[in-house]
PDB file of N, CA and C in Angstrom:
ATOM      1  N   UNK A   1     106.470  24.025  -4.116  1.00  0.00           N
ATOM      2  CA  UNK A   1     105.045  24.109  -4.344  1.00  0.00           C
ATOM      3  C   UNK A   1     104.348  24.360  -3.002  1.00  0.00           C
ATOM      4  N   UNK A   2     103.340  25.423  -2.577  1.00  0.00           N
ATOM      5  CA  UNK A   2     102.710  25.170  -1.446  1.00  0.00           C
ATOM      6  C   UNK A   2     101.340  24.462  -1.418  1.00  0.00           C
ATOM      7  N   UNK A   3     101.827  24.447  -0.282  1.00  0.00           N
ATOM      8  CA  UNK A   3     100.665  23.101   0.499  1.00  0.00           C
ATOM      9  C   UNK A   3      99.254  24.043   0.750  1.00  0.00           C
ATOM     10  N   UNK A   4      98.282  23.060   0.132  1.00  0.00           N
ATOM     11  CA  UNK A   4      96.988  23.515  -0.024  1.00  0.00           C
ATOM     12  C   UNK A   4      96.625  22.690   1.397  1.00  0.00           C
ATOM     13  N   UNK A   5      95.402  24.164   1.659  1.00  0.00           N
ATOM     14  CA  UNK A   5      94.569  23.880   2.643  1.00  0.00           C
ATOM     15  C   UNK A   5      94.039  23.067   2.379  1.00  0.00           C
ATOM     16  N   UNK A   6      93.930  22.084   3.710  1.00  0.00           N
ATOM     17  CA  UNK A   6      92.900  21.034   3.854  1.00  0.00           C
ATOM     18  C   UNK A   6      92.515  20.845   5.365  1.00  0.00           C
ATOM     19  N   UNK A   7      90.943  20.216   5.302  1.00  0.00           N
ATOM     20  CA  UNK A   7      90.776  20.063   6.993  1.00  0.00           C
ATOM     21  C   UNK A   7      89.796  19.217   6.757  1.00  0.00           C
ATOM     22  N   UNK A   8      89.520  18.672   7.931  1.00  0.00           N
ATOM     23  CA  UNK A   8      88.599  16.942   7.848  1.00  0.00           C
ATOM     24  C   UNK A   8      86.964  17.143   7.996  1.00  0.00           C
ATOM     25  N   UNK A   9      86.038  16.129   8.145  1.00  0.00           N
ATOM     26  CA  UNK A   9      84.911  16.511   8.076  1.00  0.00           C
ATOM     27  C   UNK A   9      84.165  16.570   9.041  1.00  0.00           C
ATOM     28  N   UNK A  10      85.064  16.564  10.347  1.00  0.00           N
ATOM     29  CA  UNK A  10      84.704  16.523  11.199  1.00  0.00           C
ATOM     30  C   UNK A  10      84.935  18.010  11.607  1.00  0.00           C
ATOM     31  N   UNK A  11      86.148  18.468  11.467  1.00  0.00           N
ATOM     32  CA  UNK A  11      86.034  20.095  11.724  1.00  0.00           C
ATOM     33  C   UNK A  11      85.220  20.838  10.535  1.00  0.00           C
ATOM     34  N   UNK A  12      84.173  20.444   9.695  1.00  0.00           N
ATOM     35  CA  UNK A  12      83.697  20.972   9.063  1.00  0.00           C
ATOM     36  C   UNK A  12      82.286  20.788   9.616  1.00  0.00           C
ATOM     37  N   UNK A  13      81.958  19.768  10.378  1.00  0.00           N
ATOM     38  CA  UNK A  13      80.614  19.604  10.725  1.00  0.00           C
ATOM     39  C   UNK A  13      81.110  20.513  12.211  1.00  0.00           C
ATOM     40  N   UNK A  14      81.978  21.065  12.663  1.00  0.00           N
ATOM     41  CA  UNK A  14      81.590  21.677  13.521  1.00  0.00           C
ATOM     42  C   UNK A  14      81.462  22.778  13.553  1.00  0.00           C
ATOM     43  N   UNK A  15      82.240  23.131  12.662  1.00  0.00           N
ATOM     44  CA  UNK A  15      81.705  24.319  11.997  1.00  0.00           C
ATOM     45  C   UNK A  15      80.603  25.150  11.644  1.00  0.00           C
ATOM     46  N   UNK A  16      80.094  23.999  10.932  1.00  0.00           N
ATOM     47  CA  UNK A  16      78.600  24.159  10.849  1.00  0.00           C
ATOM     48  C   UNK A  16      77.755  23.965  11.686  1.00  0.00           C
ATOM     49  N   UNK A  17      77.855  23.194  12.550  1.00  0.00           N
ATOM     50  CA  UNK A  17      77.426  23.005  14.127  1.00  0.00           C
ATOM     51  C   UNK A  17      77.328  24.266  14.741  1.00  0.00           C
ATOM     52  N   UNK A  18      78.116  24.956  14.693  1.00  0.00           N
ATOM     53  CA  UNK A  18      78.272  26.282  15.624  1.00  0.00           C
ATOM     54  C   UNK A  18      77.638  27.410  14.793  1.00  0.00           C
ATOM     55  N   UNK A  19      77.607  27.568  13.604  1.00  0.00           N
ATOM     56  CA  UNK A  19      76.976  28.396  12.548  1.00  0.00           C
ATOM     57  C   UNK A  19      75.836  28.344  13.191  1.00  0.00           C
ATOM     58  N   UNK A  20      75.328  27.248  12.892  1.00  0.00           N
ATOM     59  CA  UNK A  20      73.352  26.788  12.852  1.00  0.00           C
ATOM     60  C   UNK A  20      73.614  27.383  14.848  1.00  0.00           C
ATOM     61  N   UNK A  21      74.211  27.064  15.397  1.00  0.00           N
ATOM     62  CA  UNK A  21      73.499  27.384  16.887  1.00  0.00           C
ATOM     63  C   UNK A  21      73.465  29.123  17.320  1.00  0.00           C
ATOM     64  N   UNK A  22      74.759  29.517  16.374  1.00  0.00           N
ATOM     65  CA  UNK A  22      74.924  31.301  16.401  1.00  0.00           C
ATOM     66  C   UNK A  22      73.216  31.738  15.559  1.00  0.00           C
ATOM     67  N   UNK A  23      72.903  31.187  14.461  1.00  0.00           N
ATOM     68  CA  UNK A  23      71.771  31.648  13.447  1.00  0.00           C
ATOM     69  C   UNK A  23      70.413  31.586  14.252  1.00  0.00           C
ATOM     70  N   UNK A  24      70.611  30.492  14.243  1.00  0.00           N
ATOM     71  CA  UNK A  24      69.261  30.294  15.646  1.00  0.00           C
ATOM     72  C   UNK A  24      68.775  31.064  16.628  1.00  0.00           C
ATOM     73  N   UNK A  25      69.966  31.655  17.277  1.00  0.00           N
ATOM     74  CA  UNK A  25      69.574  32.479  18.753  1.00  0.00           C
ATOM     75  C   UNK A  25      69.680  33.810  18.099  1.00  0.00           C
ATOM     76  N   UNK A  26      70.198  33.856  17.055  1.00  0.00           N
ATOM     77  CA  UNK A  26      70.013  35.204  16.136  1.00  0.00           C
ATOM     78  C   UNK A  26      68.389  35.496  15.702  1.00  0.00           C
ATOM     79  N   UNK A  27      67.976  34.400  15.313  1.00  0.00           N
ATOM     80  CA  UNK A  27      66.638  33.963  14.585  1.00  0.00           C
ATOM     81  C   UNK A  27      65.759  34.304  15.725  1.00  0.00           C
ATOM     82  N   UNK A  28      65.813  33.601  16.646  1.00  0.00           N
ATOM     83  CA  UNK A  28      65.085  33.234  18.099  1.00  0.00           C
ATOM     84  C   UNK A  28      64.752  34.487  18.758  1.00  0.00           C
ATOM     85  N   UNK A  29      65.755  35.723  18.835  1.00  0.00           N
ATOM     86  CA  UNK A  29      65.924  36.817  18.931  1.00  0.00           C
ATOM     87  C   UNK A  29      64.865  37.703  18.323  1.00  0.00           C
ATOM     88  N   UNK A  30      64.767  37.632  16.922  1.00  0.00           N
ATOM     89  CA  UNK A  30      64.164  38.286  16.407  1.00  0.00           C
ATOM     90  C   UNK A  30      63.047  38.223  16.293  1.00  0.00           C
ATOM     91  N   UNK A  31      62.047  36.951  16.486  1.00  0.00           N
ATOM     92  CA  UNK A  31      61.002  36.398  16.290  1.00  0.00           C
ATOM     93  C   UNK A  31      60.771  36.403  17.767  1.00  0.00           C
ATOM     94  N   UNK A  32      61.357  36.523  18.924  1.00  0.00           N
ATOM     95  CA  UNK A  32      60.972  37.347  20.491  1.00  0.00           C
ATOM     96  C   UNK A  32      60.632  39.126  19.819  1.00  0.00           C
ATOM     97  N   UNK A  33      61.270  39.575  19.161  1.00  0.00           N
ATOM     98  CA  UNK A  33      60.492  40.750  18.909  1.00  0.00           C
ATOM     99  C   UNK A  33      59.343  41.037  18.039  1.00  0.00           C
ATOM    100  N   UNK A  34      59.289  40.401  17.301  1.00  0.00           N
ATOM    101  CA  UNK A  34      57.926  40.051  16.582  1.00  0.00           C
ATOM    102  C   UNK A  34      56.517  39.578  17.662  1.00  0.00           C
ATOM    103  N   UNK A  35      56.903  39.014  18.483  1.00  0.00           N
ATOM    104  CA  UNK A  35      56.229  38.701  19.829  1.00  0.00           C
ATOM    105  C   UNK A  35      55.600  39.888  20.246  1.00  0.00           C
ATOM    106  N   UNK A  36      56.573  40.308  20.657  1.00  0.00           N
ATOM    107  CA  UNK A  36      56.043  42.242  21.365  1.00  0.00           C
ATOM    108  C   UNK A  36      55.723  42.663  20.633  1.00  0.00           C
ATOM    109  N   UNK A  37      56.191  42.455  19.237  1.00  0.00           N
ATOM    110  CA  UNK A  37      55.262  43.915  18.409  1.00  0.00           C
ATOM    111  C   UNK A  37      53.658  43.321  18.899  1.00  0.00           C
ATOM    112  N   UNK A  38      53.416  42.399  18.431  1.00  0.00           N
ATOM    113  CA  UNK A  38      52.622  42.095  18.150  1.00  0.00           C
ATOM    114  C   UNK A  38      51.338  41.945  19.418  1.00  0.00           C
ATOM    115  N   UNK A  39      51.888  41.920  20.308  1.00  0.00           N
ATOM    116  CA  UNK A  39      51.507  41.945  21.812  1.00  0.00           C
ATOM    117  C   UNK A  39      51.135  43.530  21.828  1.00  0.00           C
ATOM    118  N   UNK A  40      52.334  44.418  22.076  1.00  0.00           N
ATOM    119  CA  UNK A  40      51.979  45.970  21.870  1.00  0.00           C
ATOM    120  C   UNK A  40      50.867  46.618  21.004  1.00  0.00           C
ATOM    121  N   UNK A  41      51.035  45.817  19.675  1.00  0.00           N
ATOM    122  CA  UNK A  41      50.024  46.059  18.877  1.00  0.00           C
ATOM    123  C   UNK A  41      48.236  46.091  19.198  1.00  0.00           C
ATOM    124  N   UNK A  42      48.640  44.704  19.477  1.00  0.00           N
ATOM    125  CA  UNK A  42      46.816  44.629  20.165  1.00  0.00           C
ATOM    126  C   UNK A  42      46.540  45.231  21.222  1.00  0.00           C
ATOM    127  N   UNK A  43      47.001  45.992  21.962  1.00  0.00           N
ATOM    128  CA  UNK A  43      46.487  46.629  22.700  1.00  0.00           C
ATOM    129  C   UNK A  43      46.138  48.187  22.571  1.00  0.00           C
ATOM    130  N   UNK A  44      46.626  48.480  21.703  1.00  0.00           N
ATOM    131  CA  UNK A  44      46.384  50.072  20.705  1.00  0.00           C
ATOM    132  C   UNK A  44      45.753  49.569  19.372  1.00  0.00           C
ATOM    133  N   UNK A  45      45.506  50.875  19.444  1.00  0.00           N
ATOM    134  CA  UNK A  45      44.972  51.357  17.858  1.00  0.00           C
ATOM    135  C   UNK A  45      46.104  51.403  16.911  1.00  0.00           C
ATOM    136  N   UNK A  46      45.777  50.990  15.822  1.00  0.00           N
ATOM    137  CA  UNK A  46      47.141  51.058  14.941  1.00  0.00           C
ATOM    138  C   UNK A  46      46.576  50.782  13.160  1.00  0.00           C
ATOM    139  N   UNK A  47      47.985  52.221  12.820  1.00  0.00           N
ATOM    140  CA  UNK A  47      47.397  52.013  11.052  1.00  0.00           C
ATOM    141  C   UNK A  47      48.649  51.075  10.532  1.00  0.00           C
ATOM    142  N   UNK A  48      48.313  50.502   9.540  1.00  0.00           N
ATOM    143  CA  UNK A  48      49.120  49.599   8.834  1.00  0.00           C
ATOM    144  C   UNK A  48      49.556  50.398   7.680  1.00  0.00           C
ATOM    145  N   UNK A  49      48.642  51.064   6.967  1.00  0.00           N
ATOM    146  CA  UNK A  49      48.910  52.024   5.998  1.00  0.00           C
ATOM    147  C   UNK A  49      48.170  53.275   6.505  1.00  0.00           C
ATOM    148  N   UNK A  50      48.985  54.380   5.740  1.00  0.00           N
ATOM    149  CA  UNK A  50      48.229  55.744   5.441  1.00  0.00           C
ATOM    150  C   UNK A  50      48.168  55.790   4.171  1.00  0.00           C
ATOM    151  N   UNK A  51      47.144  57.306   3.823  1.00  0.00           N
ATOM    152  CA  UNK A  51      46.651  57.424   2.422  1.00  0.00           C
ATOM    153  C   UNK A  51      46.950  58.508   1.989  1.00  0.00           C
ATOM    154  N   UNK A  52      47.635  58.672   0.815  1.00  0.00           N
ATOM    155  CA  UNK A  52      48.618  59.853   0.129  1.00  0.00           C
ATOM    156  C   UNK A  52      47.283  60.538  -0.703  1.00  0.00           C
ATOM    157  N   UNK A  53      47.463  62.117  -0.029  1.00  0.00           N
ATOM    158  CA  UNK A  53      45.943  62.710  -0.463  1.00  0.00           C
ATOM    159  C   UNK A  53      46.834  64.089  -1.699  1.00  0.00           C
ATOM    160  N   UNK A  54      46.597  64.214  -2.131  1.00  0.00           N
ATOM    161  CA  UNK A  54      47.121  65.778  -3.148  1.00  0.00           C
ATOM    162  C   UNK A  54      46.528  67.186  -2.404  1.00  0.00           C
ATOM    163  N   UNK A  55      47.235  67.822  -2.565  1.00  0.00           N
ATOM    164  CA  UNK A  55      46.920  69.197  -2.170  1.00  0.00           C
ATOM    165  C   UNK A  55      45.634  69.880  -1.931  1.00  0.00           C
ATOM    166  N   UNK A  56      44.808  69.286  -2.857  1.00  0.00           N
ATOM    167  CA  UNK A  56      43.496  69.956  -3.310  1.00  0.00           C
ATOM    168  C   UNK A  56      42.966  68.157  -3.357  1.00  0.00           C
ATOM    169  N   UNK A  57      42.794  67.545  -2.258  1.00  0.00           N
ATOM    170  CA  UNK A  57      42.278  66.614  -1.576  1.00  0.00           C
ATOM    171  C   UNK A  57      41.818  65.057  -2.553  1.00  0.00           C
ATOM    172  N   UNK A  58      42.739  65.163  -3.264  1.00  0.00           N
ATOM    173  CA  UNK A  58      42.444  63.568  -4.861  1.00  0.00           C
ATOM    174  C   UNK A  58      43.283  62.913  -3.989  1.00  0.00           C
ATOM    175  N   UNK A  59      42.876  61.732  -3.412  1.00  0.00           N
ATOM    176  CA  UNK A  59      43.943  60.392  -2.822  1.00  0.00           C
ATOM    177  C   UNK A  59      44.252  59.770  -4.310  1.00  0.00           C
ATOM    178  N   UNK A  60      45.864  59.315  -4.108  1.00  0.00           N
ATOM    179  CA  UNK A  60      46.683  59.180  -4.821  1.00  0.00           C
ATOM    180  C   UNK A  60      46.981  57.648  -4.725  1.00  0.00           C
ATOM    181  N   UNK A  61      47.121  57.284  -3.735  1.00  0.00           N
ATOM    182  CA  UNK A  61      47.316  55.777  -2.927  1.00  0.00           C
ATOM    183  C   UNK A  61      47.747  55.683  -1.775  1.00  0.00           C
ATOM    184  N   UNK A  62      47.969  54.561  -1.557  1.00  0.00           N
ATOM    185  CA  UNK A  62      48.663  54.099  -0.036  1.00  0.00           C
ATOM    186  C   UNK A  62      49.803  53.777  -0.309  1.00  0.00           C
ATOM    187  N   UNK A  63      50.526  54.175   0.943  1.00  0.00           N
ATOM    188  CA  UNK A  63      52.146  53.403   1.358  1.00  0.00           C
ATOM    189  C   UNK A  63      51.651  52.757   2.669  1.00  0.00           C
ATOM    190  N   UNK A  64      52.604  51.762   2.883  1.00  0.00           N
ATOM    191  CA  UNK A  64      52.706  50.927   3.489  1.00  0.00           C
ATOM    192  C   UNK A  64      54.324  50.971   4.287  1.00  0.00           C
ATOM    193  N   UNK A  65      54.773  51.521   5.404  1.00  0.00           N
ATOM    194  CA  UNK A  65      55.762  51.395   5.777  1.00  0.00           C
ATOM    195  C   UNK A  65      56.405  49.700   6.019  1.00  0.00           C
ATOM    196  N   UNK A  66      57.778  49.839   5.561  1.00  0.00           N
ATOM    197  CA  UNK A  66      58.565  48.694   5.892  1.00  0.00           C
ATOM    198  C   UNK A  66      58.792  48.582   6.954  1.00  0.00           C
ATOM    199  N   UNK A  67      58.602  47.209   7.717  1.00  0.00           N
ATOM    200  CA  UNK A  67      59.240  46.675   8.957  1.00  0.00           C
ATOM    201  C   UNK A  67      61.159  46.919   8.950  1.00  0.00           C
ATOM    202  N   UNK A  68      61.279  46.706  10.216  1.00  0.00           N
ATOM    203  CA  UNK A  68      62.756  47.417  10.198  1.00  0.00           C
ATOM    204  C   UNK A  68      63.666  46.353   9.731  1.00  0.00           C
ATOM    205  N   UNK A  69      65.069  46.181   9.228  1.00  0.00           N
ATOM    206  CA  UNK A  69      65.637  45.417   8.540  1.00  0.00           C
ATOM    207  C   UNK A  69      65.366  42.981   8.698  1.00  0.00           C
ATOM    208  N   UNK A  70      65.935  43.271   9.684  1.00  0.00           N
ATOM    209  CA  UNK A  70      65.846  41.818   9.902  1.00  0.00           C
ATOM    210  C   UNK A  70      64.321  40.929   9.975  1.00  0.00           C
ATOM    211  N   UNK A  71      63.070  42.370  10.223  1.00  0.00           N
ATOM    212  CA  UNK A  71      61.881  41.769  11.027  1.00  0.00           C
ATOM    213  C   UNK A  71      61.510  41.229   9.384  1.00  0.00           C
ATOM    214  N   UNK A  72      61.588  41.875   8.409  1.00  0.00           N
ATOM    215  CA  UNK A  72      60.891  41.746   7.271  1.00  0.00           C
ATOM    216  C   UNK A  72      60.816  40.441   6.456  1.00  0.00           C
ATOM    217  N   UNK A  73      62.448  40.253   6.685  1.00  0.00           N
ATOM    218  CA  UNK A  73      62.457  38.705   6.003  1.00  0.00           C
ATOM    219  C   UNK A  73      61.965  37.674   6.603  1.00  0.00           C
ATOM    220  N   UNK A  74      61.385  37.666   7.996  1.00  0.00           N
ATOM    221  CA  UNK A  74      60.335  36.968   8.387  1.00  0.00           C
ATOM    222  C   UNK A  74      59.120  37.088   8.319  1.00  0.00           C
ATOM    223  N   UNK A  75      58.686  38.132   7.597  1.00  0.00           N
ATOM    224  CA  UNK A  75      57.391  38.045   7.489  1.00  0.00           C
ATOM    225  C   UNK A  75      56.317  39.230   8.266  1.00  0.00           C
ATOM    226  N   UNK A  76      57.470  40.317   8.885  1.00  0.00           N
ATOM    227  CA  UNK A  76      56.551  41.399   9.830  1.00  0.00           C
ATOM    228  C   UNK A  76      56.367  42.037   9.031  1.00  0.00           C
ATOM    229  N   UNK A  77      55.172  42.814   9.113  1.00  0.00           N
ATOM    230  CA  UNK A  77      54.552  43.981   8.220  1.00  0.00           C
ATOM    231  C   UNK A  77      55.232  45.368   9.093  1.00  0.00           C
ATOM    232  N   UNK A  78      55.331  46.322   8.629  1.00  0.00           N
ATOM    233  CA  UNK A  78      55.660  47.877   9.125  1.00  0.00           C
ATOM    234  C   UNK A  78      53.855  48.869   9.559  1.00  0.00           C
ATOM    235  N   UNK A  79      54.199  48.993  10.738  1.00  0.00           N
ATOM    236  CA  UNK A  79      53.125  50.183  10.904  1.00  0.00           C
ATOM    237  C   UNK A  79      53.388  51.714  10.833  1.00  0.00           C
ATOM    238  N   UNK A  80      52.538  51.926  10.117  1.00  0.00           N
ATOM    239  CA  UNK A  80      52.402  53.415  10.398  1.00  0.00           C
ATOM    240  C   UNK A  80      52.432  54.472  11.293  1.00  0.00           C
ATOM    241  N   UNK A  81      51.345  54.258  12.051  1.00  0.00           N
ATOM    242  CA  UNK A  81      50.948  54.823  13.070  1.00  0.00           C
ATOM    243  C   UNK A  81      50.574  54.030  14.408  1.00  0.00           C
ATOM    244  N   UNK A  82      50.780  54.580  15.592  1.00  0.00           N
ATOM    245  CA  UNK A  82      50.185  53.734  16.790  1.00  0.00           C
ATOM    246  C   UNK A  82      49.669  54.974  17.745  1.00  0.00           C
ATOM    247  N   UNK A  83      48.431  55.169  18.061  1.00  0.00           N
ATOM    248  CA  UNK A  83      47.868  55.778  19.007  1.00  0.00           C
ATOM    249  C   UNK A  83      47.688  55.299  20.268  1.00  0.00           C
ATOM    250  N   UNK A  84      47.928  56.084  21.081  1.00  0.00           N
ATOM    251  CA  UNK A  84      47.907  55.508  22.728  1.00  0.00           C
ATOM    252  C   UNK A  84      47.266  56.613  23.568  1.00  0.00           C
ATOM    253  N   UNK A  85      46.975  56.642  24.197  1.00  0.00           N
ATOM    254  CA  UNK A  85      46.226  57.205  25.971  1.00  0.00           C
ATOM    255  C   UNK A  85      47.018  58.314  25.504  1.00  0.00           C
ATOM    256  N   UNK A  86      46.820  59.502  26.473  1.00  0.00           N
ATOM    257  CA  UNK A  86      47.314  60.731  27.070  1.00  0.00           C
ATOM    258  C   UNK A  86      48.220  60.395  28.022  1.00  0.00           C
ATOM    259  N   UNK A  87      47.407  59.467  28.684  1.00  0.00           N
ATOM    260  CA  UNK A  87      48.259  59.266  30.219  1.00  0.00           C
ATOM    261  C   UNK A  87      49.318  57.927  30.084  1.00  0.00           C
ATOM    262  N   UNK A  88      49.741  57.734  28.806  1.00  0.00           N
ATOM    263  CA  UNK A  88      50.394  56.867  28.603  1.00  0.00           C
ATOM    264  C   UNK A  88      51.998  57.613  29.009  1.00  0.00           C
ATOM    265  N   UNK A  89      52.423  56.513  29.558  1.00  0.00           N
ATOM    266  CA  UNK A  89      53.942  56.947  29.909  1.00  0.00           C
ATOM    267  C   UNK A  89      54.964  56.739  29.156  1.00  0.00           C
ATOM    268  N   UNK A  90      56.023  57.938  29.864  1.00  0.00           N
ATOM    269  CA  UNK A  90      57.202  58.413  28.714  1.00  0.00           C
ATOM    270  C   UNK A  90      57.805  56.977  28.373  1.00  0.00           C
ATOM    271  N   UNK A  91      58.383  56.004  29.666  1.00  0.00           N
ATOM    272  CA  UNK A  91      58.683  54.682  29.490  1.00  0.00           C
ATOM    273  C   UNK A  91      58.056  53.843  28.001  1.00  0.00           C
ATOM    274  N   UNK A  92      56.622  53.710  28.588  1.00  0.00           N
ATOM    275  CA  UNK A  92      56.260  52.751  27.582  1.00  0.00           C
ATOM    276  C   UNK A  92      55.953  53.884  26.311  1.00  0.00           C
ATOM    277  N   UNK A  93      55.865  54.793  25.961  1.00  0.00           N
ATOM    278  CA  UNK A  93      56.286  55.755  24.437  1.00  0.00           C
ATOM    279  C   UNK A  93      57.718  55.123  24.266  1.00  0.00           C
ATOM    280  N   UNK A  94      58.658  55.217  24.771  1.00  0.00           N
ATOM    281  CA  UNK A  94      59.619  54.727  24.364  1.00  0.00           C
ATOM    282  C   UNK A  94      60.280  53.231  23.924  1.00  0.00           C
ATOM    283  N   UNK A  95      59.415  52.427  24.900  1.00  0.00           N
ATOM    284  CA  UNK A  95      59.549  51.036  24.094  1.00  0.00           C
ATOM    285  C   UNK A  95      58.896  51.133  23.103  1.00  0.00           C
ATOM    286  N   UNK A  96      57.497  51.645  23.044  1.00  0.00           N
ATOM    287  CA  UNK A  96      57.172  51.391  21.443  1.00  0.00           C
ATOM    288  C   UNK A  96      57.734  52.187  20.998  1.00  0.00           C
ATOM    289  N   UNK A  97      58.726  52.937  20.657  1.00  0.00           N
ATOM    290  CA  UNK A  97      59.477  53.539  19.409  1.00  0.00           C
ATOM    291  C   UNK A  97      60.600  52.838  19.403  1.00  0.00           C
ATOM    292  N   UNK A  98      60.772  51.866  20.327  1.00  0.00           N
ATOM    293  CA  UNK A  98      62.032  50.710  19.629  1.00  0.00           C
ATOM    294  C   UNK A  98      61.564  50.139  18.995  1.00  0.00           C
ATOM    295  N   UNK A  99      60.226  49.476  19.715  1.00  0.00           N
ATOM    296  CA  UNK A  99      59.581  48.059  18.799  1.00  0.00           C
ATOM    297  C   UNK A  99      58.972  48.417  17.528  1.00  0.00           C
ATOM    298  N   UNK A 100      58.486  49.615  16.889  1.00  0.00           N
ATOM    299  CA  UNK A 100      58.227  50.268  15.891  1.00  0.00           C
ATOM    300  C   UNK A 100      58.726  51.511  15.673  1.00  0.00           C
ATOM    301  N   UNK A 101      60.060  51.401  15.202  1.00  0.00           N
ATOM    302  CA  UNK A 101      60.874  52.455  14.626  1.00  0.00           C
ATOM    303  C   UNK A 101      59.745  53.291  13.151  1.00  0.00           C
ATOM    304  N   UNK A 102      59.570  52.065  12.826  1.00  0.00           N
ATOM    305  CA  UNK A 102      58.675  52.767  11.428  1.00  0.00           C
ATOM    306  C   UNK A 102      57.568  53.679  11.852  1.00  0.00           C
ATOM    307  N   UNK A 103      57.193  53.520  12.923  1.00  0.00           N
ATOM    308  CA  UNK A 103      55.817  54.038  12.819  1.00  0.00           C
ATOM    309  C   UNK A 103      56.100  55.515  13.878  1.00  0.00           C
ATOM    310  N   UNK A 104      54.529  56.224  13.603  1.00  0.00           N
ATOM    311  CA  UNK A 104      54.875  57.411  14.136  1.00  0.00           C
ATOM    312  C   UNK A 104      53.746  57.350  15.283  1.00  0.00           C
ATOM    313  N   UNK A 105      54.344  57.655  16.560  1.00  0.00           N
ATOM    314  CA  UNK A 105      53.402  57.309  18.112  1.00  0.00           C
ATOM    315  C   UNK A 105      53.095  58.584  18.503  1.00  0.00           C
ATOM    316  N   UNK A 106      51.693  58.694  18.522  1.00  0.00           N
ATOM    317  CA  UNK A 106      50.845  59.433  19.078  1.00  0.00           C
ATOM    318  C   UNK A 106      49.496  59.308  19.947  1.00  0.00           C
ATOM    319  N   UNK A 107      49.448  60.312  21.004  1.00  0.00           N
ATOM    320  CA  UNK A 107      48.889  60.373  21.967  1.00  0.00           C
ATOM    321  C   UNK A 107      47.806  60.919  21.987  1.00  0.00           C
ATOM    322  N   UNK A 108      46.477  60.400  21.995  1.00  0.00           N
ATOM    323  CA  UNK A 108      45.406  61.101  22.076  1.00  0.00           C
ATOM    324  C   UNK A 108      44.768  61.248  23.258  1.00  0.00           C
ATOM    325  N   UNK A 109      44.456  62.744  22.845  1.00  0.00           N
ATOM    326  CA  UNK A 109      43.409  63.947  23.838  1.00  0.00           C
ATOM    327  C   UNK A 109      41.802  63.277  23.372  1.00  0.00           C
ATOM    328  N   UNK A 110      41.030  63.366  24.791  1.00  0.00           N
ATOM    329  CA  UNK A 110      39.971  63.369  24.355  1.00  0.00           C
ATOM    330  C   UNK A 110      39.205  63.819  23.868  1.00  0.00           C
TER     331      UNK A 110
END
């Protein structure tokens, strides 16, 4: 007959010990980027939604872009759009298209 697994409750609480401390800095992680969005955010202009117009100009409704996978189940909303300076740099264009994959970054002329 074979011998069934067994293990004590002490290697089970550590187990779980180490779970909860991996989830956490996973968690902790993500909610540091929710930080920046949200930091980045206020300092631009920014749409939350756009408005779906028909050909011959009848708005239809709004979409609302999704936040990117992990941000959502905490609670981040997805932007649309983010407008910035002219003289905004290639650098910071490029962090915000990490920190808002969803959205589409553009540069305004005066």
């Amino acid at each position: 007959m074979a011998k069934r697994f067994q293990f004590r409750l002490r290697t089970l609480m550590i187990a779980v010990t180490l779970f909860c401390v991996i989830a956490g800095g996973y968690v902790g992680h993500q909610l540091n980027i929710i930080r920046q969005r949200h930091q980045e955010a206020a300092r631009y202009k920014v749409s939350a939604s756009y408005i779906i117009v028909t050909n011959v100009g009848r708005v239809v409704g709004e979409h609302r872009p999704d936040a990117p996978w992990p941000l959502g189940w905490l609670g981040e909303v997805g932007l649309s759009g983010i407008w910035v300076p002219l003289a905004t740099s290639d650098e910071k264009i490029d962090q915000l298209k990490r920190l808002f994959p969803e959205a589409e970054i553009v540069r305004l002329r005066r």
